[in-house]
Protein backbone atom coordinates (compact mmCIF):
# COMPACT_ATOMS: atom_id res chain seq x y z
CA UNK A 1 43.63 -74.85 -84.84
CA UNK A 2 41.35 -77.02 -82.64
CA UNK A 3 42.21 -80.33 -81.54
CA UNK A 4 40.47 -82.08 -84.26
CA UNK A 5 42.48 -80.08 -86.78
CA UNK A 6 39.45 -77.69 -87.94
CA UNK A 7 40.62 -74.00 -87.92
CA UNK A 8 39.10 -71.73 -84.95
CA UNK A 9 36.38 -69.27 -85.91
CA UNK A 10 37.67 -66.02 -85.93
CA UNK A 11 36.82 -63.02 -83.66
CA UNK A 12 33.99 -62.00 -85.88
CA UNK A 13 32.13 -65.15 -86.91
CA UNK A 14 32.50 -66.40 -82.65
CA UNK A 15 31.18 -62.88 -82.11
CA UNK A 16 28.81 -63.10 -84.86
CA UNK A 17 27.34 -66.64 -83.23
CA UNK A 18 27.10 -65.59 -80.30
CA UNK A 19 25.35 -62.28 -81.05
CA UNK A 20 22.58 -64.65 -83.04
CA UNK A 21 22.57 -67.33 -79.93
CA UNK A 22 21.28 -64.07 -77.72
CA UNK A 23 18.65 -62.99 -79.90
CA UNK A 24 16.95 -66.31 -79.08
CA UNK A 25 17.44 -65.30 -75.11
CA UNK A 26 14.03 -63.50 -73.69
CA UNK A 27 14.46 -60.15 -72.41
CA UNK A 28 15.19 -60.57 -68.85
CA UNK A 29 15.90 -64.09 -68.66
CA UNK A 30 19.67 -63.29 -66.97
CA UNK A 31 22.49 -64.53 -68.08
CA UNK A 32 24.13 -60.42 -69.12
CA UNK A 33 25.59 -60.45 -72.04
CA UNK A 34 26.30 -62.66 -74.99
CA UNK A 35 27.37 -66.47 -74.38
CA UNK A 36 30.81 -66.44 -74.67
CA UNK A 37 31.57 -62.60 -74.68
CA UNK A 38 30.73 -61.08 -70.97
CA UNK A 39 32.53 -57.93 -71.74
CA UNK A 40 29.54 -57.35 -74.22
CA UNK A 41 26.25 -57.27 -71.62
CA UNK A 42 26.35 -53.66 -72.25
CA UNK A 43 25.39 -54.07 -75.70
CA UNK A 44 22.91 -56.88 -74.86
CA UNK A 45 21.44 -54.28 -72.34
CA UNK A 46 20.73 -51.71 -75.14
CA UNK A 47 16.98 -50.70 -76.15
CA UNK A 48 18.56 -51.29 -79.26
CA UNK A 49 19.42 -54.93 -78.56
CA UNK A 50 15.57 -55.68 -77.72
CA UNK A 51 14.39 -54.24 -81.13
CA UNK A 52 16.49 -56.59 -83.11
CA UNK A 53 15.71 -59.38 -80.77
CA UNK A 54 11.75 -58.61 -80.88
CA UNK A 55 12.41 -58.19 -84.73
CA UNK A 56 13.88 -61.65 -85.77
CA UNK A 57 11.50 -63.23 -83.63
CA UNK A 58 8.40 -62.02 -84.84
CA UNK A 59 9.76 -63.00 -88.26
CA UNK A 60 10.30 -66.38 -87.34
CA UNK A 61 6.90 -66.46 -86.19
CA UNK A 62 5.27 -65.16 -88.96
CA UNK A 63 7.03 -67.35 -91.43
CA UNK A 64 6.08 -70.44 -89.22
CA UNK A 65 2.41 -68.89 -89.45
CA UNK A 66 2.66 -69.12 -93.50
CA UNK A 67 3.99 -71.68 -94.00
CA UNK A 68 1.84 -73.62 -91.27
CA UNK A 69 -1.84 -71.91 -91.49
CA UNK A 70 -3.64 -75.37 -91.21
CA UNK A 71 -2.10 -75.09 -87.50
CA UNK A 72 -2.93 -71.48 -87.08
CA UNK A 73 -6.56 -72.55 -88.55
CA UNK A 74 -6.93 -75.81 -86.11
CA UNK A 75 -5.45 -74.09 -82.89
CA UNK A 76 -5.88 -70.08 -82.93
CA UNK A 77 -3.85 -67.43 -83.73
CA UNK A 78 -2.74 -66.66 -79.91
CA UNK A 79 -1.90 -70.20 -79.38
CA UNK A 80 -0.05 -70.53 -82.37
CA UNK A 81 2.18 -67.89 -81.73
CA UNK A 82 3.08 -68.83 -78.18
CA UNK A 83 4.39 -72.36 -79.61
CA UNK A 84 6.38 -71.08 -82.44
CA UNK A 85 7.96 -68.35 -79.98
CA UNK A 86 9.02 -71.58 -78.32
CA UNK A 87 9.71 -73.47 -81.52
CA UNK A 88 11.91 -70.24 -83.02
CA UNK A 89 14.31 -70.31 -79.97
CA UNK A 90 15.19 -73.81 -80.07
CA UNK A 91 15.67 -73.76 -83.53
CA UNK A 92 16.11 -70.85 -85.04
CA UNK A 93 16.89 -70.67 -88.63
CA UNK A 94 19.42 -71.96 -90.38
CA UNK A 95 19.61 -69.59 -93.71
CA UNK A 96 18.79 -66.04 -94.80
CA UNK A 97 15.33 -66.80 -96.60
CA UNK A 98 12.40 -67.77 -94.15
CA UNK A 99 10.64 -68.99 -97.31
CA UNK A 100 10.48 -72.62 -95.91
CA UNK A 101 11.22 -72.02 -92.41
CA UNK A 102 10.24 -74.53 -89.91
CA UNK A 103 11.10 -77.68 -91.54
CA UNK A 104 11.43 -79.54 -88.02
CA UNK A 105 7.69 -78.32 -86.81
CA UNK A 106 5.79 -81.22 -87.08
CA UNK A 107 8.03 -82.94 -84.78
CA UNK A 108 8.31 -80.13 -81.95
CA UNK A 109 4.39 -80.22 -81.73
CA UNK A 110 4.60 -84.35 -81.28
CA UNK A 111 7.02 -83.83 -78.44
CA UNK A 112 5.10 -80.37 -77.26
CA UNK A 113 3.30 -81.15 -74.34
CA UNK A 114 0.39 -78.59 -74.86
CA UNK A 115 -0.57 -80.16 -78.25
CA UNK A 116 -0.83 -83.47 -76.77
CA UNK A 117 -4.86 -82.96 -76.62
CA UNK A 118 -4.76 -82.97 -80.22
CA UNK A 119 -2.84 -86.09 -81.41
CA UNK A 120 -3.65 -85.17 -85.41
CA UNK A 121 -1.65 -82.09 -85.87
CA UNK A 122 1.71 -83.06 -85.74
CA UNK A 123 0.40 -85.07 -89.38
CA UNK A 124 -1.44 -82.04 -90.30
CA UNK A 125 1.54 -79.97 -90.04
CA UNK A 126 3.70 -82.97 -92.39
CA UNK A 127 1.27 -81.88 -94.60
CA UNK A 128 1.47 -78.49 -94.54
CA UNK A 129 5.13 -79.08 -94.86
CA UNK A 130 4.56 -81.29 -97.77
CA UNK A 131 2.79 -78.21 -99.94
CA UNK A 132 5.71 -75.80 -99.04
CA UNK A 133 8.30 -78.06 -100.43
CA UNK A 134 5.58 -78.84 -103.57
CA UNK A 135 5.59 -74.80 -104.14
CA UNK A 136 9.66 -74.34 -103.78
CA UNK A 137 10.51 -77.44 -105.99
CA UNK A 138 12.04 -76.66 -109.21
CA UNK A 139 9.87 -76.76 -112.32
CA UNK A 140 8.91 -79.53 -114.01
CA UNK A 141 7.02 -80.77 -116.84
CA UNK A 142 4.94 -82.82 -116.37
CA UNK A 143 4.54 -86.83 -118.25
CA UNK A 144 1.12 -86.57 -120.02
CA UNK A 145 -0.71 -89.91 -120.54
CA UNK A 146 -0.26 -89.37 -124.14
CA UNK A 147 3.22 -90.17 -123.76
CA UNK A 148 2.67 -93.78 -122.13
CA UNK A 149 -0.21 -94.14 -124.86
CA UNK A 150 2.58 -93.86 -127.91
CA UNK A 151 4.43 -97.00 -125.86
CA UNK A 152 4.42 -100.40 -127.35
CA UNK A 153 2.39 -102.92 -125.00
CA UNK A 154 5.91 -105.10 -124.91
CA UNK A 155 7.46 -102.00 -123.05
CA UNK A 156 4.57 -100.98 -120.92
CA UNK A 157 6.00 -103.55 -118.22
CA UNK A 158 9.59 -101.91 -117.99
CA UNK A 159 8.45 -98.65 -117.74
CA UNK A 160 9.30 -96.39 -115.12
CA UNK A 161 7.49 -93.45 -113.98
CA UNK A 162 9.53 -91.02 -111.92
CA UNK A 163 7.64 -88.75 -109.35
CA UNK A 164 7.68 -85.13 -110.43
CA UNK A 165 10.09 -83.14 -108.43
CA UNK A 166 7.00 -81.51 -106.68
CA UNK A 167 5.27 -84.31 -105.90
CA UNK A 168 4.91 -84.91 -102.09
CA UNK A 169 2.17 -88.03 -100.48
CA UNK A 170 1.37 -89.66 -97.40
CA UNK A 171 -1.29 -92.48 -96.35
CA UNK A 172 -2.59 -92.29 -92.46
CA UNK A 173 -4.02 -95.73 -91.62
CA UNK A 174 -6.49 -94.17 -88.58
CA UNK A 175 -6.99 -90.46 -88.86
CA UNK A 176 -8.68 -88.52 -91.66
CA UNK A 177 -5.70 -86.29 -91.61
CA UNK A 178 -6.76 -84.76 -95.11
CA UNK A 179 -9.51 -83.72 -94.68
CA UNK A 180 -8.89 -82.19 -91.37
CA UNK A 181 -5.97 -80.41 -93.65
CA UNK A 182 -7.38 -79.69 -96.38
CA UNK A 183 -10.62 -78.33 -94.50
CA UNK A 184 -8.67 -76.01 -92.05
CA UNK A 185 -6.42 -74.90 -95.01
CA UNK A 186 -9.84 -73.85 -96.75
CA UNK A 187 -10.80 -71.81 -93.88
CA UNK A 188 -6.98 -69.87 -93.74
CA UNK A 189 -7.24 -69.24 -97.10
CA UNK A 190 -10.33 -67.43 -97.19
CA UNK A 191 -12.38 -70.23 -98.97
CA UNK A 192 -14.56 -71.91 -96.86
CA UNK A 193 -16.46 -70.49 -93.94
CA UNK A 194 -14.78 -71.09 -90.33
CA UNK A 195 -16.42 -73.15 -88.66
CA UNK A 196 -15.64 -76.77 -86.38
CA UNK A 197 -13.33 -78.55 -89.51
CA UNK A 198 -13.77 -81.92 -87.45
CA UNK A 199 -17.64 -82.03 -87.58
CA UNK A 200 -19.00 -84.73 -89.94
CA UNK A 201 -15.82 -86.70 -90.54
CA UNK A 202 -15.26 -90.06 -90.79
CA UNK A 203 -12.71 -91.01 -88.72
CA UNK A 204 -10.64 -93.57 -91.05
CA UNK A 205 -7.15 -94.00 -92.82
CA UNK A 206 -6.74 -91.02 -95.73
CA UNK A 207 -3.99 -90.32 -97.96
CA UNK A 208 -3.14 -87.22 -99.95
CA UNK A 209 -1.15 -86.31 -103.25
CA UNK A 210 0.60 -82.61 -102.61
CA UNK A 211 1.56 -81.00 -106.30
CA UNK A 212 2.87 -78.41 -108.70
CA UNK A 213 3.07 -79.54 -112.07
CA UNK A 214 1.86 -76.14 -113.12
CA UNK A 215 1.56 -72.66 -111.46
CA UNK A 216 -0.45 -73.69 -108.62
CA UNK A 217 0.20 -76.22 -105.82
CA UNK A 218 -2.98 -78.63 -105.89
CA UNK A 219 -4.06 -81.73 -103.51
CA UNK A 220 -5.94 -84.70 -104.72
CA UNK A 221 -7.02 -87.57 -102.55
CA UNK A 222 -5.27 -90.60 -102.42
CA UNK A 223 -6.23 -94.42 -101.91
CA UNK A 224 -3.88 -96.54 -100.29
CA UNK A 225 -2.96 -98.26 -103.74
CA UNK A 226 -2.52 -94.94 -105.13
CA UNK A 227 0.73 -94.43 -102.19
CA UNK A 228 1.96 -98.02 -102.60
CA UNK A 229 1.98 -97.41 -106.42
CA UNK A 230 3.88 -94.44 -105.74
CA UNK A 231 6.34 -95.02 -103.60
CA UNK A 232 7.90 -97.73 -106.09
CA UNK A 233 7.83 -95.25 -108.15
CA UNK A 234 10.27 -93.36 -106.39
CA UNK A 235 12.17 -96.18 -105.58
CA UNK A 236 12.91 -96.71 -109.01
CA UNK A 237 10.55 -99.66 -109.96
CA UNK A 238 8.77 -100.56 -113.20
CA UNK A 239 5.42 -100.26 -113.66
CA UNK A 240 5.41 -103.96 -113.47
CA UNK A 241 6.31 -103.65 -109.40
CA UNK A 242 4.60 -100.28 -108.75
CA UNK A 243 1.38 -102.40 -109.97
CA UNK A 244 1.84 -105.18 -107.88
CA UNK A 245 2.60 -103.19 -104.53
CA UNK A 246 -0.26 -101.63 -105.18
CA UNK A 247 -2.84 -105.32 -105.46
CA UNK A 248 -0.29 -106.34 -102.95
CA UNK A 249 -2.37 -103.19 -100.15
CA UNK A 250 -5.65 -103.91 -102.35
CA UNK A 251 -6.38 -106.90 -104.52
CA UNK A 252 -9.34 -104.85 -106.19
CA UNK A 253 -7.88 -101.97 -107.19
CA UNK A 254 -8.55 -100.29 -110.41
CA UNK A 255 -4.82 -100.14 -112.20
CA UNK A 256 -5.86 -98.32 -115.51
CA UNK A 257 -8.06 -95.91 -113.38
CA UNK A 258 -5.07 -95.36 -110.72
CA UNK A 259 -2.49 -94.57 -113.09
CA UNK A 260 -4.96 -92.23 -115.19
CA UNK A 261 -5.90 -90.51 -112.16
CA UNK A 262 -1.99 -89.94 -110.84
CA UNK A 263 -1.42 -89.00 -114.56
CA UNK A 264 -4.18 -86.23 -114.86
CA UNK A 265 -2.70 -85.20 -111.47
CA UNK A 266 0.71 -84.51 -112.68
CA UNK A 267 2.22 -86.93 -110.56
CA UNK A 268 5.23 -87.99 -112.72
CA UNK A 269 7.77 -86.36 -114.04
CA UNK A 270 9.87 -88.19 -116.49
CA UNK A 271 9.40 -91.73 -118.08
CA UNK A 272 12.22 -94.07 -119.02
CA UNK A 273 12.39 -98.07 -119.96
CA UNK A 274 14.38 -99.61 -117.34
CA UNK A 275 16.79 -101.84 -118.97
CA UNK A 276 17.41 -104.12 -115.43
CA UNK A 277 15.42 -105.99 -113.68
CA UNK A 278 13.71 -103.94 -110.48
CA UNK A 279 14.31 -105.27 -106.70
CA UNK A 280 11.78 -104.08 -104.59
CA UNK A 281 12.81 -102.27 -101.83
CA UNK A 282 13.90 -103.86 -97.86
């Protein structure tokens, strides 16, 4: 036992660890053998050793390059992979499938010195982020606005809209990180020509609606009512409150229009009458 009671690994998971701590070692960096087991540098020495090591690493990398291509788009291929070589051996995964691998990335490249230059992608990776976790949510149907049509007028004020479990948004008050996103993504996916994804932008506060309410993960452009509106939603809040943080970021905005358009979008989920009274949110 250790000293706070936990049971000791045994010889096989320690050995286990520290055989998947040395794959994240480059060849030749010293050290010998595995942390923790220096009767093993002969194994760590093996050709054999370097092919698994080259292996896992190039699949970390090309997962990060899948699940990121806005990145790969914005920065080039050779510079991509250089940072996630350096993102995959400080954190290398945590669980068998790769499928959403590199949940932290966004914040290495705010704290990675040799993206400083180009303040916008640490957002434009959130949002890359945002439409992997859109396409590995569970299923959902989605609310139609036929369904808040058949309500009575007297419960239109208690309703709440939940988020659908794929929905994912973000407002950015000075960058057009959307478009930059959704122009780069384009370009990775084979459906816009490559080109300079910054030229003719206006550089000015965007926000973005990531989701799957069907097959496919879509994006629809958001105003900054449209994120207010929504994240009462997800806090819980009537229709009532959702409505009035959303005059509360724009006195002029369109309600009917801004809950059609969120509704055609397949932004909700489920609809309930809330039988207490909402508090908004600290």
């Amino acid at each position: 036992m250790t000293p706070t009671g936990t049971p000791s690994p045994s010889p096989l998971a320690a050995f286990q660890d520290a055989f998947a701590a040395a794959l994240a070692v480059p060849e030749g960096a010293g050290g010998g053998g595995l942390p923790g087991h220096p009767d093993l540098a002969g194994l760590v020495a093996q050709p054999g050793f370097a092919v698994y090591r080259n292996t896992v690493m190039k699949g970390c990398v090309d997962a990060l390059q899948a699940n990121y291509p806005s990145i790969a788009g914005l920065v080039g291929e050779a510079w991509f992979r250089a940072a996630a070589v350096v993102h995959a051996r400080a954190h290398p995964p945590l669980r068998p499938t790769l499928l959403d691998y590199g949940a932290g990335f966004a914040e290495f490249l705010a704290a990675f010195e040799p993206a400083r230059e180009l303040p916008y992608l640490p957002d434009v990776a959130r949002l890359d982020r945002c439409w992997t976790e859109a396409h590995v949510a569970r299923d959902e149907v989605p609310v139609a606005a036929a369904m808040l049509a058949r309500l009575e007028p007297a419960d239109l004020a208690r309703t709440v809209l939940r988020p659908h479990a794929s929905a994912r948004w973000a407002w950015f008050d000075d960058q057009p990180i959307r478009s930059i996103w959704q122009r780069s993504r384009e370009v990775a996916q084979g459906e816009a020509v490559a080109g300079d994804v910054n030229a003719d932008l206006r550089w000015c506060g965007e926000g973005v609606l990531i989701v799957r309410p069907e097959a496919a993960v879509r994006w629809v452009p958001l105003q900054r009512a449209d994120c207010a509106f929504l994240d009462v939603c997800a806090a819980g809040g009537t229709l009532a409150a959702a409505a009035g943080a959303a005059l509360a970021v724009d006195a002029q905005a369109d309600l009917s229009a801004l809950i059609a358009r969120l509704l055609d979008a397949g932004a909700f989920g489920q609809l309930e009458l809330s039988t207490d009274q909402f508090q908004e949110p600290p």
